[in-house]
PDB file of N, CA and C in Angstrom:
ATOM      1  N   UNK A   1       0.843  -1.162   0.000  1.00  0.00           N
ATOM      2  CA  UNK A   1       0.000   0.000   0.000  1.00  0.00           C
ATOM      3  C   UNK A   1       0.895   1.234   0.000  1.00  0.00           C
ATOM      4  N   UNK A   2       0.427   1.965  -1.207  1.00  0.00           N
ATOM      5  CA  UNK A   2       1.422   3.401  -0.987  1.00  0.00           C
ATOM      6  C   UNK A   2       1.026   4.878   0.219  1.00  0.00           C
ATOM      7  N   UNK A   3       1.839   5.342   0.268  1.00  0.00           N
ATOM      8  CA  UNK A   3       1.454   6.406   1.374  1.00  0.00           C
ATOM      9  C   UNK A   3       0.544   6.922   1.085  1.00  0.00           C
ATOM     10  N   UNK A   4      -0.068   7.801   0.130  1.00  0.00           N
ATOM     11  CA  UNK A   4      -1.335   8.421  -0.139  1.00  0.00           C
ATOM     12  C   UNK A   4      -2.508   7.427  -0.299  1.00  0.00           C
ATOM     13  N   UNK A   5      -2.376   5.852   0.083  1.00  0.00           N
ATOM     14  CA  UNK A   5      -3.661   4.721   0.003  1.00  0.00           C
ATOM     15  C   UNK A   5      -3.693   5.060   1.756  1.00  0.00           C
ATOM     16  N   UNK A   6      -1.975   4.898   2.144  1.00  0.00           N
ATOM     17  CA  UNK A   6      -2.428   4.538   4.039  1.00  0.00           C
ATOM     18  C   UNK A   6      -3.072   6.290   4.414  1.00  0.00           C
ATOM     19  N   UNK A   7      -2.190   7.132   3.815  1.00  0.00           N
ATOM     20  CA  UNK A   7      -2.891   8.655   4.626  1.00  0.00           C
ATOM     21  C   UNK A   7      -4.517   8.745   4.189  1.00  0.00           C
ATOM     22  N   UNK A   8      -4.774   8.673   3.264  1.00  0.00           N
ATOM     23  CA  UNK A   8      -6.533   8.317   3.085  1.00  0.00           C
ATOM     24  C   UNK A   8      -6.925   7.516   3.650  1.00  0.00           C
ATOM     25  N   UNK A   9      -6.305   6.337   4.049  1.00  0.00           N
ATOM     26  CA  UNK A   9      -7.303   4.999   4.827  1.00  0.00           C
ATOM     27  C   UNK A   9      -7.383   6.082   6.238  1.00  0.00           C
ATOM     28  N   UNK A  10      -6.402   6.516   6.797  1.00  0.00           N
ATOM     29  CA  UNK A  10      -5.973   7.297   8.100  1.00  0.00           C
ATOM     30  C   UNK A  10      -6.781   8.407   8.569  1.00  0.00           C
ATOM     31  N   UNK A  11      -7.202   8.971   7.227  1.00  0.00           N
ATOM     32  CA  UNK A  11      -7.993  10.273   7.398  1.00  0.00           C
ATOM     33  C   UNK A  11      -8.905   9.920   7.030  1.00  0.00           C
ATOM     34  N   UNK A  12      -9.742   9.249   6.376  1.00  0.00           N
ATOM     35  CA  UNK A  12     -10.872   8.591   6.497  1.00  0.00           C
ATOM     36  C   UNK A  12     -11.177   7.812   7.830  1.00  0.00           C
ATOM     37  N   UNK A  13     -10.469   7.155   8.530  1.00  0.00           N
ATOM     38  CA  UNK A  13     -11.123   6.564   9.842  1.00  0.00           C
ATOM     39  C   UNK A  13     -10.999   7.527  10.877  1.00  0.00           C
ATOM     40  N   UNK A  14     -10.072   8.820  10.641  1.00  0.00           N
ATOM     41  CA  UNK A  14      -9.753   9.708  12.188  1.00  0.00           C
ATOM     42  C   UNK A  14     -11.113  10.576  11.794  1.00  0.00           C
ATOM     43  N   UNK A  15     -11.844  10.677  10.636  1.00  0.00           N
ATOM     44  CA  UNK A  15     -12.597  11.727  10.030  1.00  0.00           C
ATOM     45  C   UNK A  15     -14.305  10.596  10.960  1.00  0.00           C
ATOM     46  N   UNK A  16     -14.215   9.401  10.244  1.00  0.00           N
ATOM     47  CA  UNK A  16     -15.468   8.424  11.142  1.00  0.00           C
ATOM     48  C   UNK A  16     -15.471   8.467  12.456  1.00  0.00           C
ATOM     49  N   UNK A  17     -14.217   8.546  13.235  1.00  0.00           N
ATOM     50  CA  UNK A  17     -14.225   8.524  14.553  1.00  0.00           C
ATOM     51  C   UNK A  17     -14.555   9.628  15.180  1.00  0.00           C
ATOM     52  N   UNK A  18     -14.027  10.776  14.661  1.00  0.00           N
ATOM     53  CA  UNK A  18     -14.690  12.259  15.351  1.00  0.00           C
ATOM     54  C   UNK A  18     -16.397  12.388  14.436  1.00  0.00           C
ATOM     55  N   UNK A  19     -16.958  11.083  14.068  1.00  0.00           N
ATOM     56  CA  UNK A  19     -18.181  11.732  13.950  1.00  0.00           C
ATOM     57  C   UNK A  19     -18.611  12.481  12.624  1.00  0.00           C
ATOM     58  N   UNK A  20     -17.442  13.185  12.083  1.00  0.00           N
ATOM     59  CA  UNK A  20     -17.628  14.177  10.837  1.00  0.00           C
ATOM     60  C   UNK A  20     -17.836  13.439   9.472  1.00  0.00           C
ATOM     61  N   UNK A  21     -18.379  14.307   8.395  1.00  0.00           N
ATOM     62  CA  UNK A  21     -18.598  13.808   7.082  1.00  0.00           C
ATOM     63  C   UNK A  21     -17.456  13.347   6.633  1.00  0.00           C
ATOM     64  N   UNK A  22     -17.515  11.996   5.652  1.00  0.00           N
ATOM     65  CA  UNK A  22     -16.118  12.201   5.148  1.00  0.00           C
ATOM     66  C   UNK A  22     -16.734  11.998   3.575  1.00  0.00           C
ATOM     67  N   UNK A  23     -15.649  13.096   3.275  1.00  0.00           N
ATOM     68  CA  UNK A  23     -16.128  13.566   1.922  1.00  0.00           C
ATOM     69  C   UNK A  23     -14.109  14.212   1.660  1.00  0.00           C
ATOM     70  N   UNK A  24     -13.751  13.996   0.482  1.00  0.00           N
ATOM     71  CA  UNK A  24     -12.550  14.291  -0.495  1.00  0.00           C
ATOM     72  C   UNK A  24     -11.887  15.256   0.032  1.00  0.00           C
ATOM     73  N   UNK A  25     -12.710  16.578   0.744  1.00  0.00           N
ATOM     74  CA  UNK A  25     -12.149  17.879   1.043  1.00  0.00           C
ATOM     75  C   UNK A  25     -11.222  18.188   2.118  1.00  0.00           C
ATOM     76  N   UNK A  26     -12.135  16.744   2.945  1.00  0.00           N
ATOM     77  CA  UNK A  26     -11.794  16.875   4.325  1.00  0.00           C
ATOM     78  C   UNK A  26     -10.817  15.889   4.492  1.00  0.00           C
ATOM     79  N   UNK A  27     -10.480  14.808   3.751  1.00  0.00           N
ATOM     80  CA  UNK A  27      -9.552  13.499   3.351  1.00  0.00           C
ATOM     81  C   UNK A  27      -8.573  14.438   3.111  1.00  0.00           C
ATOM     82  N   UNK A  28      -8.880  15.490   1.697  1.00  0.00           N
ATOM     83  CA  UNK A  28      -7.290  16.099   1.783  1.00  0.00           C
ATOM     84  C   UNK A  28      -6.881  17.186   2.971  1.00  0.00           C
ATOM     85  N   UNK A  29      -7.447  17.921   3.456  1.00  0.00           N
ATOM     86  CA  UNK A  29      -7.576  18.972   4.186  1.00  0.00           C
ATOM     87  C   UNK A  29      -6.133  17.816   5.456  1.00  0.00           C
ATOM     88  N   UNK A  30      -6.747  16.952   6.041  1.00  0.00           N
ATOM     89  CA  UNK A  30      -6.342  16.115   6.811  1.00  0.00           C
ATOM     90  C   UNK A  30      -4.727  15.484   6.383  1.00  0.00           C
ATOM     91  N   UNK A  31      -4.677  14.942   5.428  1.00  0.00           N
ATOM     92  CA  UNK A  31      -3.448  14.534   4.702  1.00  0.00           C
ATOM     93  C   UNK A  31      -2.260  15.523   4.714  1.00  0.00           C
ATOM     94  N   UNK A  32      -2.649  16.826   4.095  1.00  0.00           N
ATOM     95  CA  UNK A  32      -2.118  17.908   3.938  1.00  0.00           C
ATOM     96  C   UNK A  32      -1.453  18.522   5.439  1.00  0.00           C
ATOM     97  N   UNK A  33      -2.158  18.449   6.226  1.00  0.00           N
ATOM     98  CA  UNK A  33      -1.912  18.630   7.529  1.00  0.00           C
ATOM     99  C   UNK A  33      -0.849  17.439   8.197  1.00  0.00           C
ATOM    100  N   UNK A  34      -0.662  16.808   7.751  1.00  0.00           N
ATOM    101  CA  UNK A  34      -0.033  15.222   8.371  1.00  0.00           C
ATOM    102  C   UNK A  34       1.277  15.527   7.243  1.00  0.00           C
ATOM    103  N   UNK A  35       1.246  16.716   6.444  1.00  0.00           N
ATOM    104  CA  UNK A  35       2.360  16.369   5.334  1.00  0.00           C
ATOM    105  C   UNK A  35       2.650  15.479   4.848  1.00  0.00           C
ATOM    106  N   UNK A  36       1.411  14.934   4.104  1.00  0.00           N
ATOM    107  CA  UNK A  36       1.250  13.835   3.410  1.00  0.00           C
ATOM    108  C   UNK A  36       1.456  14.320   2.139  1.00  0.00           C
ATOM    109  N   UNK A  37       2.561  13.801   1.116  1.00  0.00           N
ATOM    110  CA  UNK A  37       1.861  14.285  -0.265  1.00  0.00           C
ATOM    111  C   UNK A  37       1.716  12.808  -1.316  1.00  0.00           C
ATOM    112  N   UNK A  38       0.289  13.620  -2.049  1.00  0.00           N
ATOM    113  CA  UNK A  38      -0.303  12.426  -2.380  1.00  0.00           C
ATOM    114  C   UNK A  38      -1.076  13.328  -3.915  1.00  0.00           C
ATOM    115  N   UNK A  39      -0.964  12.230  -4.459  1.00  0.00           N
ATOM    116  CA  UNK A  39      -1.872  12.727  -5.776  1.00  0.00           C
ATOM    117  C   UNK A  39      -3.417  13.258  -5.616  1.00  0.00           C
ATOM    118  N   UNK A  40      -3.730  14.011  -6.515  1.00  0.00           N
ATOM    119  CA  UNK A  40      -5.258  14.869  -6.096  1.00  0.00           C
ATOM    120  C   UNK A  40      -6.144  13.565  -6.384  1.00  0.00           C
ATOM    121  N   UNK A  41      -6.314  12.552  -6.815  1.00  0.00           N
ATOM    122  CA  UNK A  41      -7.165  12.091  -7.496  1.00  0.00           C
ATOM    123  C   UNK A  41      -7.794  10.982  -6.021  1.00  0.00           C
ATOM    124  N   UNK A  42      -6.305  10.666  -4.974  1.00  0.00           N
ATOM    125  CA  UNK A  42      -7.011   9.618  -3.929  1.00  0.00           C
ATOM    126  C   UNK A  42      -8.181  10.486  -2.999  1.00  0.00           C
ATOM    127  N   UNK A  43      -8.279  11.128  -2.764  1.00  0.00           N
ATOM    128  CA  UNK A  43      -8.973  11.682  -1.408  1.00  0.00           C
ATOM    129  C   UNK A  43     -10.373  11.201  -2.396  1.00  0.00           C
ATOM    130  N   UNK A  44     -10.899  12.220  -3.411  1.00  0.00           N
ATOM    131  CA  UNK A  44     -11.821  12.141  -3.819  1.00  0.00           C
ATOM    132  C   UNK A  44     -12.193  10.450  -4.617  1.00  0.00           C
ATOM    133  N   UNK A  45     -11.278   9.541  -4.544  1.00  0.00           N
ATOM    134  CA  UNK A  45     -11.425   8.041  -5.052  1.00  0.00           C
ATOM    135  C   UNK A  45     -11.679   7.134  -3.414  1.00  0.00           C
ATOM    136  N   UNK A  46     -11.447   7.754  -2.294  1.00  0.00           N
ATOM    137  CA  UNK A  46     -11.741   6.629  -1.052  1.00  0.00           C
ATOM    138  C   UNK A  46     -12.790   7.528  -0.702  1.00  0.00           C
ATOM    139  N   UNK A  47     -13.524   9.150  -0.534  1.00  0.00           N
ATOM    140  CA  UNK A  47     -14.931   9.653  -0.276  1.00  0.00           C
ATOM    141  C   UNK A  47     -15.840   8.856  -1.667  1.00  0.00           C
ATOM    142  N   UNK A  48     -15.468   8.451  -2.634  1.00  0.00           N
ATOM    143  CA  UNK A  48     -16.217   8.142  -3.797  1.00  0.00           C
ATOM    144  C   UNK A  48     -16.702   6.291  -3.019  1.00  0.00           C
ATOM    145  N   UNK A  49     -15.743   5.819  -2.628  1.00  0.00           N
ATOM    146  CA  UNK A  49     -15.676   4.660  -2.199  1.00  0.00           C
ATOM    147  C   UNK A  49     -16.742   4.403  -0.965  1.00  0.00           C
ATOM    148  N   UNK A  50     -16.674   5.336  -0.260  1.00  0.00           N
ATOM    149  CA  UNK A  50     -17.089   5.105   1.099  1.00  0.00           C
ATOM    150  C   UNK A  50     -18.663   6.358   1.203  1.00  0.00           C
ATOM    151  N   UNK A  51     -18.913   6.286   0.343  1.00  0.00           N
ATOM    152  CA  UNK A  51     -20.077   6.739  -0.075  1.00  0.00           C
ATOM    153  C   UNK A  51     -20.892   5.901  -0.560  1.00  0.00           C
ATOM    154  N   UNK A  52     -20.572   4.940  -1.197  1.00  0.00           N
ATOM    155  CA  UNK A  52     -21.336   3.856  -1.578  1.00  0.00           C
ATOM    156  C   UNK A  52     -21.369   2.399  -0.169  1.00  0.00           C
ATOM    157  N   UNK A  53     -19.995   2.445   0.531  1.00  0.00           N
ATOM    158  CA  UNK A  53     -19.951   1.171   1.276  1.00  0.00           C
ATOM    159  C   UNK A  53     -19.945   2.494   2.743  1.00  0.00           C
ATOM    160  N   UNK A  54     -20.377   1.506   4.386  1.00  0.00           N
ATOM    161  CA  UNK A  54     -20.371   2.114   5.469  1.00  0.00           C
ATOM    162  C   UNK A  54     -18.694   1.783   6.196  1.00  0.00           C
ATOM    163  N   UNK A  55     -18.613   2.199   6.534  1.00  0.00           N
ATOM    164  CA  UNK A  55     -17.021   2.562   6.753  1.00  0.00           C
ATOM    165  C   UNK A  55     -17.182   1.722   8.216  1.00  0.00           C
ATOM    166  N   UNK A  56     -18.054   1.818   9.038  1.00  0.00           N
ATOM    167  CA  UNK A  56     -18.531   0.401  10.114  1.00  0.00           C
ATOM    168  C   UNK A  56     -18.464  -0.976   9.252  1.00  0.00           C
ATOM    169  N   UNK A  57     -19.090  -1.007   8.175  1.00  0.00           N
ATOM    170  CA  UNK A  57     -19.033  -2.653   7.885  1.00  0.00           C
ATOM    171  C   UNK A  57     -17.528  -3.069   7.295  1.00  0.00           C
ATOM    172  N   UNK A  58     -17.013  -2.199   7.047  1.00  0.00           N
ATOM    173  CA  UNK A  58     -14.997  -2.369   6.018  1.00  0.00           C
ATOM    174  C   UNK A  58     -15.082  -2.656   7.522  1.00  0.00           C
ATOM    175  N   UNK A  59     -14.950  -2.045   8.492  1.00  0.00           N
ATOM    176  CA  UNK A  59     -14.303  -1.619   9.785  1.00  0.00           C
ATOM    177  C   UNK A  59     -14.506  -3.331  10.421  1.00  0.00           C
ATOM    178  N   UNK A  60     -15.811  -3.955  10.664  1.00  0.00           N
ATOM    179  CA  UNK A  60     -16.037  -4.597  11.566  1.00  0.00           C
ATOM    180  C   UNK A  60     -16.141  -6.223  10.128  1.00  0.00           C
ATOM    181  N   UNK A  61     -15.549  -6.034   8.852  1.00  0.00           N
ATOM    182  CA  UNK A  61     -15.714  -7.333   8.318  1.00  0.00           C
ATOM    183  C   UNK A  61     -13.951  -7.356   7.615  1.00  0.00           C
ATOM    184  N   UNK A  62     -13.238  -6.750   8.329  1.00  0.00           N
ATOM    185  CA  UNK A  62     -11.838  -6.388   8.097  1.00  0.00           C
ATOM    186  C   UNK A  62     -10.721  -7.708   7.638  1.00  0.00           C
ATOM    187  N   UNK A  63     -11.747  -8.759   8.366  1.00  0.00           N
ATOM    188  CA  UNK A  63     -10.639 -10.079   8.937  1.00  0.00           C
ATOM    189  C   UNK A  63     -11.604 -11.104   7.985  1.00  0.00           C
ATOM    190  N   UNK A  64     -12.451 -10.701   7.236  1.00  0.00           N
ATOM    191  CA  UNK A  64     -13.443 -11.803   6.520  1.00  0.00           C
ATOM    192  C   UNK A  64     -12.881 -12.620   5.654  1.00  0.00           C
ATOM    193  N   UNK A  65     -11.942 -11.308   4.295  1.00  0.00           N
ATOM    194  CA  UNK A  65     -11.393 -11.789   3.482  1.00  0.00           C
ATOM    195  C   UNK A  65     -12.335 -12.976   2.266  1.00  0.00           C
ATOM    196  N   UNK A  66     -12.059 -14.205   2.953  1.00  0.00           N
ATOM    197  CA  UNK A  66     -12.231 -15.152   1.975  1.00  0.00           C
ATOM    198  C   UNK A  66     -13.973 -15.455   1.119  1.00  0.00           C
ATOM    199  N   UNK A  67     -14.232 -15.237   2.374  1.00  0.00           N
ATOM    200  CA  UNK A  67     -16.320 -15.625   1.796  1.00  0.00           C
ATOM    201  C   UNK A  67     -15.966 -16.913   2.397  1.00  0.00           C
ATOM    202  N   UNK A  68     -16.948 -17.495   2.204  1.00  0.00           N
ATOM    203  CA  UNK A  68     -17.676 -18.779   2.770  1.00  0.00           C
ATOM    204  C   UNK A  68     -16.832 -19.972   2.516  1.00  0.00           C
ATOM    205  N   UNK A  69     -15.641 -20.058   1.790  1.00  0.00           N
ATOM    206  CA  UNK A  69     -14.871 -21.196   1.725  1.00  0.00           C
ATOM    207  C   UNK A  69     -14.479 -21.861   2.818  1.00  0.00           C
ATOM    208  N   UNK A  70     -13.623 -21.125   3.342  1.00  0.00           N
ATOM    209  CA  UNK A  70     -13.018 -21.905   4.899  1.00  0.00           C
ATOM    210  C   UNK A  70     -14.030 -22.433   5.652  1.00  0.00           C
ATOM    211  N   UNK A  71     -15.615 -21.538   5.783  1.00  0.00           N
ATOM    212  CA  UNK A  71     -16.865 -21.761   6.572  1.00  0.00           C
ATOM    213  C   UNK A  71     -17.451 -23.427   5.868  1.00  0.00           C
ATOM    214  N   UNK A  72     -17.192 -23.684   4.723  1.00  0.00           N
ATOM    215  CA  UNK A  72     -17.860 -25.086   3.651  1.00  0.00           C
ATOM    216  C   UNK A  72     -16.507 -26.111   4.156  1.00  0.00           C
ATOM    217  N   UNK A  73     -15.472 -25.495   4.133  1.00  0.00           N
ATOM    218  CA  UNK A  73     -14.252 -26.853   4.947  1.00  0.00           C
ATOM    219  C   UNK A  73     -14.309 -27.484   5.875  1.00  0.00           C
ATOM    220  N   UNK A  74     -14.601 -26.105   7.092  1.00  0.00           N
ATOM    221  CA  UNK A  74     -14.732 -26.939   8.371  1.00  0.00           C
ATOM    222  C   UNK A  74     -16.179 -26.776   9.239  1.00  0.00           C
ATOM    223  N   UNK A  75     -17.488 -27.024   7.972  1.00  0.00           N
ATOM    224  CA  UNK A  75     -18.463 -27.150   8.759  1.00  0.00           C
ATOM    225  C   UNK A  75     -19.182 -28.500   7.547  1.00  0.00           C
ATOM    226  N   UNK A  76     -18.470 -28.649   6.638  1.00  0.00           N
ATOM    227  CA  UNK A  76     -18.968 -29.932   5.811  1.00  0.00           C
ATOM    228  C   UNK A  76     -18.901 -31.397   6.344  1.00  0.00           C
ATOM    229  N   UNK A  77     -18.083 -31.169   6.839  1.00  0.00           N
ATOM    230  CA  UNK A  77     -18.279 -32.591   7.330  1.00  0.00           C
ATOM    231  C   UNK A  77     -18.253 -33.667   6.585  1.00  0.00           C
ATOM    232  N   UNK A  78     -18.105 -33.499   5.240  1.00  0.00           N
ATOM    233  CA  UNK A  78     -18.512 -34.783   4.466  1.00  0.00           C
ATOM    234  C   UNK A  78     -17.145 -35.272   3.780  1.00  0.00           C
ATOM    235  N   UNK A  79     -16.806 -34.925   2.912  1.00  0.00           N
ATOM    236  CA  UNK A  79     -15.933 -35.394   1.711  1.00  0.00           C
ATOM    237  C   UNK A  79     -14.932 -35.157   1.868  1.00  0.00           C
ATOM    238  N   UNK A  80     -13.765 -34.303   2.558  1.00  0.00           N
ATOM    239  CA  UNK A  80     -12.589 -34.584   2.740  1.00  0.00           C
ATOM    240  C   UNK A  80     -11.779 -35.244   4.313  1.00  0.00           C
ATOM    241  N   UNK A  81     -12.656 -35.077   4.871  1.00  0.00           N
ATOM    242  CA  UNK A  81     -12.468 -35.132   6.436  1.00  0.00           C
ATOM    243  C   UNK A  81     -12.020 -37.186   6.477  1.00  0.00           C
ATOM    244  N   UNK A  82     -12.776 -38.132   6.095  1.00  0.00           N
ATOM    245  CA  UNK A  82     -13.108 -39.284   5.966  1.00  0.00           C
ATOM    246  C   UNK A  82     -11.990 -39.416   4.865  1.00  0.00           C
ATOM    247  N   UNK A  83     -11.572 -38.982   4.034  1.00  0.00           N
ATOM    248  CA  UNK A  83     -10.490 -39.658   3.140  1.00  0.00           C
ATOM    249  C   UNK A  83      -9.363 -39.497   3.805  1.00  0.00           C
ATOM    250  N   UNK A  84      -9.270 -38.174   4.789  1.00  0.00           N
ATOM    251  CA  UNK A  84      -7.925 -37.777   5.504  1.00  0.00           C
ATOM    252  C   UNK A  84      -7.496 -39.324   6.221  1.00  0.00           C
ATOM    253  N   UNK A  85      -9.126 -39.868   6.840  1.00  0.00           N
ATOM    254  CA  UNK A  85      -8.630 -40.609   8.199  1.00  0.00           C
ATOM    255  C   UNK A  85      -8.505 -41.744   8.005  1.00  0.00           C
ATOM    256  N   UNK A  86      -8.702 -42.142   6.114  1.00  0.00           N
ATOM    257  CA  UNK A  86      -8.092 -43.547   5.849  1.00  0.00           C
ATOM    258  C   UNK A  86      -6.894 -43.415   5.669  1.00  0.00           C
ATOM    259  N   UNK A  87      -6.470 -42.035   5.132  1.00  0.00           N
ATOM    260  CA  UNK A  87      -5.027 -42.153   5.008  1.00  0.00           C
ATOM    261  C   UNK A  87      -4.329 -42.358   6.169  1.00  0.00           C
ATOM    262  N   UNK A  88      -4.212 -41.704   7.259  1.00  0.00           N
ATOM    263  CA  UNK A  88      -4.125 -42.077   8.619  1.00  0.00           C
ATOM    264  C   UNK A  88      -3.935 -43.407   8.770  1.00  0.00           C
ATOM    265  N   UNK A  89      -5.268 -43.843   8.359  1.00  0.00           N
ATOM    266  CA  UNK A  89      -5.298 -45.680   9.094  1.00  0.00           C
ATOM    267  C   UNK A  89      -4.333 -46.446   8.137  1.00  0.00           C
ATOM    268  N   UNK A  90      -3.852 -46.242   6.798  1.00  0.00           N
ATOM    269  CA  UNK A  90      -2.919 -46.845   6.428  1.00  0.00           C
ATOM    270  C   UNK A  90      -1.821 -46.171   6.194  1.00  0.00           C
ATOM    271  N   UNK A  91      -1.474 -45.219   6.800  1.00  0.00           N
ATOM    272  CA  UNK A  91       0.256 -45.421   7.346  1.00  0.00           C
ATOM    273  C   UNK A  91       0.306 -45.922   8.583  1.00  0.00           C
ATOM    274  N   UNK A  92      -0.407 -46.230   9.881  1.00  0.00           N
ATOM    275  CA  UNK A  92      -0.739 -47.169  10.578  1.00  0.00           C
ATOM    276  C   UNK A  92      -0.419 -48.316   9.940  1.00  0.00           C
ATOM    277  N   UNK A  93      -0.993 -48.661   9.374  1.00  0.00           N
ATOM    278  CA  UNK A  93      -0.872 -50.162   9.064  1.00  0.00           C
ATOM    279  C   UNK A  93      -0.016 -50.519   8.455  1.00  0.00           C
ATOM    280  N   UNK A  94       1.139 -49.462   7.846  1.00  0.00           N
ATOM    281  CA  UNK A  94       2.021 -50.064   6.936  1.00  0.00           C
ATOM    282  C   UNK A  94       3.511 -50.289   8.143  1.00  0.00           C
ATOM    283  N   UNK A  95       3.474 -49.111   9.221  1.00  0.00           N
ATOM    284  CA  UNK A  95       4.354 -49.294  10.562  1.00  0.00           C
ATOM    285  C   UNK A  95       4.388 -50.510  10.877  1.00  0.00           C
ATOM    286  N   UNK A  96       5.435 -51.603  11.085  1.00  0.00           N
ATOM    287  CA  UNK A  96       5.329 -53.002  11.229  1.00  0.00           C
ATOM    288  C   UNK A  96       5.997 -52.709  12.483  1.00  0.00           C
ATOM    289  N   UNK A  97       6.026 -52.501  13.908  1.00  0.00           N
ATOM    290  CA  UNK A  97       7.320 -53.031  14.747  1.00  0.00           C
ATOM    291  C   UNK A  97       7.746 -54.569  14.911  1.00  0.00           C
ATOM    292  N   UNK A  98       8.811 -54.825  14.712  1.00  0.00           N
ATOM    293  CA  UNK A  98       9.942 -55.980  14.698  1.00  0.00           C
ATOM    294  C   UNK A  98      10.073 -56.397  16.498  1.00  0.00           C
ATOM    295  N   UNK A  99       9.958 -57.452  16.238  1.00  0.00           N
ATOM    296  CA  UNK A  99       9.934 -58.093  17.884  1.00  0.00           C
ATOM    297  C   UNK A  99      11.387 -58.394  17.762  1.00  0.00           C
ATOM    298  N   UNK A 100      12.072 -58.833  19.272  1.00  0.00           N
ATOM    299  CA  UNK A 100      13.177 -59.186  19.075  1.00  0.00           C
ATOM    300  C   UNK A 100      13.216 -60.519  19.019  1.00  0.00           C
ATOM    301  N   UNK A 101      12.377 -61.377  18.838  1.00  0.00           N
ATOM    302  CA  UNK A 101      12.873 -62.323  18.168  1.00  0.00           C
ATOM    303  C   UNK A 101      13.255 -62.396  16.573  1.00  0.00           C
ATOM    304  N   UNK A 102      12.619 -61.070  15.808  1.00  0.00           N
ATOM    305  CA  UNK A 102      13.316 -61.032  14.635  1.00  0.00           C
ATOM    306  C   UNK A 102      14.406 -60.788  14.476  1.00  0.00           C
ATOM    307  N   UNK A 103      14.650 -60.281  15.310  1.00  0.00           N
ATOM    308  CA  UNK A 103      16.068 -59.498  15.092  1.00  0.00           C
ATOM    309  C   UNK A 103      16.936 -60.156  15.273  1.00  0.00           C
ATOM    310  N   UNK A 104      16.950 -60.800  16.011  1.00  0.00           N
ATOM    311  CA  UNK A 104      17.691 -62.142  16.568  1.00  0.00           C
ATOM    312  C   UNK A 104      18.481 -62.104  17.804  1.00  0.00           C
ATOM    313  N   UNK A 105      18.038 -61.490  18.729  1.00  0.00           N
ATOM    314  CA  UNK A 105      18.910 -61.031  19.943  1.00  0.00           C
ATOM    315  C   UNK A 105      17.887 -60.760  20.576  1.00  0.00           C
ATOM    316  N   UNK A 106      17.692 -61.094  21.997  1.00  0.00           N
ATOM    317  CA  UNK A 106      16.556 -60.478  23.524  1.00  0.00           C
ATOM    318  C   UNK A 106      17.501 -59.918  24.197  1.00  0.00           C
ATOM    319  N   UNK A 107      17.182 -59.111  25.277  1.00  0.00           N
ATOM    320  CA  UNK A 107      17.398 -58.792  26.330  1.00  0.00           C
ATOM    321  C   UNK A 107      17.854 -59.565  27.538  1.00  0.00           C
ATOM    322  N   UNK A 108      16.881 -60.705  27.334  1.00  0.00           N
ATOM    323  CA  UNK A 108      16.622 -61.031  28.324  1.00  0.00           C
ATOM    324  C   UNK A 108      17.567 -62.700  27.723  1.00  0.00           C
ATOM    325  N   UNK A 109      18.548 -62.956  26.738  1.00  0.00           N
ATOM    326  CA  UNK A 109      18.560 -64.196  26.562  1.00  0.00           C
ATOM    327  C   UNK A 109      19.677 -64.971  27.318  1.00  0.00           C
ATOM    328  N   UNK A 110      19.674 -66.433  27.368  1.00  0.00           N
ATOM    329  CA  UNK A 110      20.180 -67.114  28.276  1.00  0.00           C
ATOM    330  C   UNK A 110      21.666 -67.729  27.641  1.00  0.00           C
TER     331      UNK A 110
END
């Protein structure tokens, strides 16, 4: 992320938190003040953004990322879970331990 993406993300959330409009003017007004320099075109491209989406739901679905994939992995239950645990059961079964009578020597011999 370049500096004029983080000083707009920055002045857009210090602008939500005190409550105030956020609108391009006040994105740059803010930046400018932080001696940010940044091309004219971001302020008015993240107020364009966040005019359409609530700056609470970016805020509180931050960590979502993926959609429903990971949620279909580990709430399916069906089709991969059961192939994992044959594989399991045969490397089990392929582990042979060797007694010492194979080997040809005890511990314990006379």
């Amino acid at each position: 992320m370049s500096t004029s993406e983080l000083g707009c993300t920055y002045a857009a959330l210090a602008l939500y938190d005190d409550g105030i409009a956020i609108n391009a003017e006040k994105i740059g007004l803010l930046m400018q003040a932080a001696n940010i320099s940044f091309d004219s075109y971001w302020p008015s491209l993240f107020a364009k953004l966040l005019e359409k989406k609530d700056i609470e739901d970016l805020i509180l679905n931050a960590g979502a990322g993926g959609g429903a994939a990971p949620v279909a992995a580990v709430g399916g239950g069906g089709g991969a879970a059961p192939a994992a645990e044959e594989k399991k059961e045969e490397k089990k079964e392929e582990v042979k331990e060797e007694s010492d009578d194979e080997i040809g020597f005890s511990l314990f011999d006379d």
